[in-house]
C-alpha atoms as a PDB file:
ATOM      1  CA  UNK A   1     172.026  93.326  67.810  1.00  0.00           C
ATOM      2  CA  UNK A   2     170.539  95.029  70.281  1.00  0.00           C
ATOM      3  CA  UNK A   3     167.077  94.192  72.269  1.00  0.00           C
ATOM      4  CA  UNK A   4     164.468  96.948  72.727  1.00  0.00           C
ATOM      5  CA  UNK A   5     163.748  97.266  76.858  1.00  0.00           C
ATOM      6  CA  UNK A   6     159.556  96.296  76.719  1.00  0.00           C
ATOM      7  CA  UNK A   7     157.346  98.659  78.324  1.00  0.00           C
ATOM      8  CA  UNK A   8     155.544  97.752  81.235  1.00  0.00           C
ATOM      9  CA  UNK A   9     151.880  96.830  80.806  1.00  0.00           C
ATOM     10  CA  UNK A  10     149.988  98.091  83.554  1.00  0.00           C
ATOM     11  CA  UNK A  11     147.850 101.201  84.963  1.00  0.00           C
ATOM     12  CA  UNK A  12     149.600 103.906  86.268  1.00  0.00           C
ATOM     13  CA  UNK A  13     148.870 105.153  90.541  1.00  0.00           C
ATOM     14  CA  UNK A  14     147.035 108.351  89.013  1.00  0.00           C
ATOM     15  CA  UNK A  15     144.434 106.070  86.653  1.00  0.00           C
ATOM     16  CA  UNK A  16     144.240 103.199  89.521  1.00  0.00           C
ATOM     17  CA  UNK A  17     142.592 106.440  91.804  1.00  0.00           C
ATOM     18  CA  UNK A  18     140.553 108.070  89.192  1.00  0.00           C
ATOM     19  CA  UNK A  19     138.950 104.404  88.997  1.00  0.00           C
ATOM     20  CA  UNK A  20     138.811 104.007  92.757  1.00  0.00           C
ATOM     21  CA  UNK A  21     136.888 107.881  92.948  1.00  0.00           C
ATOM     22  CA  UNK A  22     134.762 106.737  90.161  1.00  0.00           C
ATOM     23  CA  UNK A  23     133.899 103.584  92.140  1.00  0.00           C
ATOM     24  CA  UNK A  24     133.198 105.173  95.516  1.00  0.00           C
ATOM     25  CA  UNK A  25     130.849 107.638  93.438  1.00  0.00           C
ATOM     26  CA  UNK A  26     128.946 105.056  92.732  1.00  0.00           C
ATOM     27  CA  UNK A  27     128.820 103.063  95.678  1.00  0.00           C
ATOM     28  CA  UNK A  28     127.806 106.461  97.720  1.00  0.00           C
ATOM     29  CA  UNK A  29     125.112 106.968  95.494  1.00  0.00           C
ATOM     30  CA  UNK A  30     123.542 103.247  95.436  1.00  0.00           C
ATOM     31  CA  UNK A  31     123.911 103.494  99.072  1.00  0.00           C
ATOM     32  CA  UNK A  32     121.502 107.132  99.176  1.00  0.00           C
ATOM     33  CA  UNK A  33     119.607 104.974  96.874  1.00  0.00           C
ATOM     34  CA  UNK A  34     118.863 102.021  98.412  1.00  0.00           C
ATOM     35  CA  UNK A  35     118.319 103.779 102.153  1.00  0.00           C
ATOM     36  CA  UNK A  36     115.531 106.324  99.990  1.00  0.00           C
ATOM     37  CA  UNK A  37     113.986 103.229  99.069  1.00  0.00           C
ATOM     38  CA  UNK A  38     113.992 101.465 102.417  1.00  0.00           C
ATOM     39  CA  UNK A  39     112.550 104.286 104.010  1.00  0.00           C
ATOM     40  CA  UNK A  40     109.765 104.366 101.453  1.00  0.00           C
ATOM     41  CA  UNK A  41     109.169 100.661 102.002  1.00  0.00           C
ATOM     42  CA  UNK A  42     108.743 100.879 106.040  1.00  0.00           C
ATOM     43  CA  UNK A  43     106.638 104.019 105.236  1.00  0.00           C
ATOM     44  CA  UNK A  44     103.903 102.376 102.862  1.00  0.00           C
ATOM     45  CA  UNK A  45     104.005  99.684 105.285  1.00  0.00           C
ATOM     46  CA  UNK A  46     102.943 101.481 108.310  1.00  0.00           C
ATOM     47  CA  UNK A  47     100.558 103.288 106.475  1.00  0.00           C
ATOM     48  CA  UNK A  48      98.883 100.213 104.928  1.00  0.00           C
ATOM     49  CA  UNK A  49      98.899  98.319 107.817  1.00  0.00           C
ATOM     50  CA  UNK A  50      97.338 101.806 109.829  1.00  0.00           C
ATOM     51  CA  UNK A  51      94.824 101.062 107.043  1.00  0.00           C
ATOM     52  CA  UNK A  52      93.644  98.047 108.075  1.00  0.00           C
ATOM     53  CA  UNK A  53      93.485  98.616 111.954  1.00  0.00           C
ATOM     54  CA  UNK A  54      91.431 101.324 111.444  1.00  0.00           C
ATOM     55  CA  UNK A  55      89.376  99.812 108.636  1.00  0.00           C
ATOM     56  CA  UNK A  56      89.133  96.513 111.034  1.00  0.00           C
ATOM     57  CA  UNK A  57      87.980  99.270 113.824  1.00  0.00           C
ATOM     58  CA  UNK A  58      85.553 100.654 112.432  1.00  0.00           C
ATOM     59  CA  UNK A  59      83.814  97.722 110.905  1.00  0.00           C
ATOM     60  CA  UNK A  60      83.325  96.254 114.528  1.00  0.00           C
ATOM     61  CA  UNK A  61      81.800  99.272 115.579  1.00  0.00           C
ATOM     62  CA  UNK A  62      79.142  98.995 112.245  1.00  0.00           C
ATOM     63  CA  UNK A  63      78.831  95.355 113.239  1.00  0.00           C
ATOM     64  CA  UNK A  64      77.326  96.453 117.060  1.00  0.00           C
ATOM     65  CA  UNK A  65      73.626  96.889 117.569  1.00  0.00           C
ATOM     66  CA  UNK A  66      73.925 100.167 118.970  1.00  0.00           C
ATOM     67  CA  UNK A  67      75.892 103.478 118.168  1.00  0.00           C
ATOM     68  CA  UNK A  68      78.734 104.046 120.043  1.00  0.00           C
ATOM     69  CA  UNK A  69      78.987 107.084 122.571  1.00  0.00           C
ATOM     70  CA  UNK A  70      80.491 110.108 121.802  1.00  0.00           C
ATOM     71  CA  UNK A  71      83.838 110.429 123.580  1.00  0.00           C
ATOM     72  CA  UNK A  72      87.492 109.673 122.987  1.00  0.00           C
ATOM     73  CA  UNK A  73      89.616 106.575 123.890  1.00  0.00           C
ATOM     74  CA  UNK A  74      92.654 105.213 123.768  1.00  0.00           C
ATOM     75  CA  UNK A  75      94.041 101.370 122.819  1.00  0.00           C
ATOM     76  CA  UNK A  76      96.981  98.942 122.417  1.00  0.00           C
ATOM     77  CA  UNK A  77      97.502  96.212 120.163  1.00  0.00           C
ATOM     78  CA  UNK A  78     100.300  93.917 118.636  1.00  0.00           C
ATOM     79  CA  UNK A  79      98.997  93.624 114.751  1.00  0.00           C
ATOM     80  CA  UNK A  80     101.697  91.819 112.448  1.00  0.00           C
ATOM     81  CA  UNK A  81     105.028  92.726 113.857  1.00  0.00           C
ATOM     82  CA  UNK A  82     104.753  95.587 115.717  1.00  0.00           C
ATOM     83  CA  UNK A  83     102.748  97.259 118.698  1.00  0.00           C
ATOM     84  CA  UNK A  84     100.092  99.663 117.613  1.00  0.00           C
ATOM     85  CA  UNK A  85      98.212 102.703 119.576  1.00  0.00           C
ATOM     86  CA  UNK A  86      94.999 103.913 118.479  1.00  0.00           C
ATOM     87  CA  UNK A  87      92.878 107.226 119.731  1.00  0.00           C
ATOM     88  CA  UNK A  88      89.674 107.158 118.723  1.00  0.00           C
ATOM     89  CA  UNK A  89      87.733 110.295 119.028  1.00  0.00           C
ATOM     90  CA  UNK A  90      83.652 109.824 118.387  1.00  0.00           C
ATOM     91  CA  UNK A  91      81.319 113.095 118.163  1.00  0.00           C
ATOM     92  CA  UNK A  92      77.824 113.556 116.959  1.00  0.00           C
ATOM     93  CA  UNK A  93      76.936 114.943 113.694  1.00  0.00           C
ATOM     94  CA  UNK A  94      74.238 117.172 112.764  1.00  0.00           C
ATOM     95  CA  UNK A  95      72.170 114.171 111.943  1.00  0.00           C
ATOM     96  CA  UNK A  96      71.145 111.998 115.152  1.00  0.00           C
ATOM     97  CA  UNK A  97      71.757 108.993 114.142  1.00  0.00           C
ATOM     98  CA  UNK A  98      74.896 109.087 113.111  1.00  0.00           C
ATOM     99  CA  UNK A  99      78.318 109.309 114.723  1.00  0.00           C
ATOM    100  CA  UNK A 100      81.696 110.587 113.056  1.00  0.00           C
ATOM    101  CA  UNK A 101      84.538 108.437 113.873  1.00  0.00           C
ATOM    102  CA  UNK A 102      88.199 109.566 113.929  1.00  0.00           C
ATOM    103  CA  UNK A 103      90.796 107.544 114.697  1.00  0.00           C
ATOM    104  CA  UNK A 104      94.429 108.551 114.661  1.00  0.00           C
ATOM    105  CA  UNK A 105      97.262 105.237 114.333  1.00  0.00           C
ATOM    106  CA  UNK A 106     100.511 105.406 115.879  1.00  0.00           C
ATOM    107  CA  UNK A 107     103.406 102.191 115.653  1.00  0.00           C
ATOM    108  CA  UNK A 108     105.029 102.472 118.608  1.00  0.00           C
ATOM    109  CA  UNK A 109     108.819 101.804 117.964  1.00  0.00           C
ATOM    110  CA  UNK A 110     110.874 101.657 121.480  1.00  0.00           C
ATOM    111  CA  UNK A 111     114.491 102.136 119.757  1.00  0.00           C
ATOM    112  CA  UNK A 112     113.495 105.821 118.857  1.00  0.00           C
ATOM    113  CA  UNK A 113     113.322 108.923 121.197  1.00  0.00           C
ATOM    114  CA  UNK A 114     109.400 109.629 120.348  1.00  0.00           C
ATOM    115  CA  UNK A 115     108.317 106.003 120.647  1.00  0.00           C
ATOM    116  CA  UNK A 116     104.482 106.767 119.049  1.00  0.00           C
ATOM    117  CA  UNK A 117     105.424 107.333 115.051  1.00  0.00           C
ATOM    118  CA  UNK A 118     101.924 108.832 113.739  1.00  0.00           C
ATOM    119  CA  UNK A 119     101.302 106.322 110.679  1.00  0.00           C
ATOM    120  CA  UNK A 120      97.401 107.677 109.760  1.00  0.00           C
ATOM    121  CA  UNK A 121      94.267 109.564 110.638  1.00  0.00           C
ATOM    122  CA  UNK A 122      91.364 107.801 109.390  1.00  0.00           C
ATOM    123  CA  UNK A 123      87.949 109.506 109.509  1.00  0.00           C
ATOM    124  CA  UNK A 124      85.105 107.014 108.671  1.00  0.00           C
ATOM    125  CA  UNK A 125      80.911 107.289 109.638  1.00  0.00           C
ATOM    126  CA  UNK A 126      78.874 105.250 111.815  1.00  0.00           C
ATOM    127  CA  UNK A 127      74.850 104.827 111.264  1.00  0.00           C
ATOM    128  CA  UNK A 128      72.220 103.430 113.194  1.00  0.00           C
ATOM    129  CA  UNK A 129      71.089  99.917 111.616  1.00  0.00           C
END
């Protein structure tokens, strides 16, 4: 009687790389994936918190008992975690008693070659009280 020499059980080297190339696929495109998404995320962040400072900005100005002068300036501030620059540019309108307030938001980020990353430009109105 003779015995019948089993086969193997087992993947072959050609299907063990097809699975491997099918696998990096994959893992290359999660990775695009998950840095689109990441950039996304820091993007609506500066822009909503932009928002605010500007928002916060301009409602001190409303809140003072006179209008502001016409004129631009230029300020620093830490708000959440990073530094922020804001230029502020105020001009007359055709109407005297009111003032038209633009105010452009940068988050400065030191670890990048252009350190001011524009995040918003806001343009709101001021009235006398």
């Amino acid at each position: 009687m003779r015995r019948h020499a089993s086969k193997a059980a087992g993947f072959t080297l050609i299907e063990v790389m097809i699975a491997l190339m099918i696998f990096a696929l994959l893992a290359a495109t999660l990775q695009q994936v998950a840095t689109g998404y990441m950039g996304n995320y820091r993007r609506i962040e500066g822009q909503t918190m932009a928002t605010w400072i500007a928002r916060n900005r301009l409602t001190e100005m409303r809140l003072q008992d006179e209008l502001p002068g016409t004129g631009e300036s230029d300020e620093e501030l830490s708000y959440g975690p990073y530094d922020w620059e804001i230029e502020t540019d105020i001009s007359n309108t055709e109407d005297p008693a009111i003032r038209r307030v633009e105010m452009t938001v940068y988050r400065i980020n030191e670890r990048v070659a252009d350190r001011r990353q524009q995040q918003l430009v806001f343009t709101g109105f001021l009235g006398q009280n």
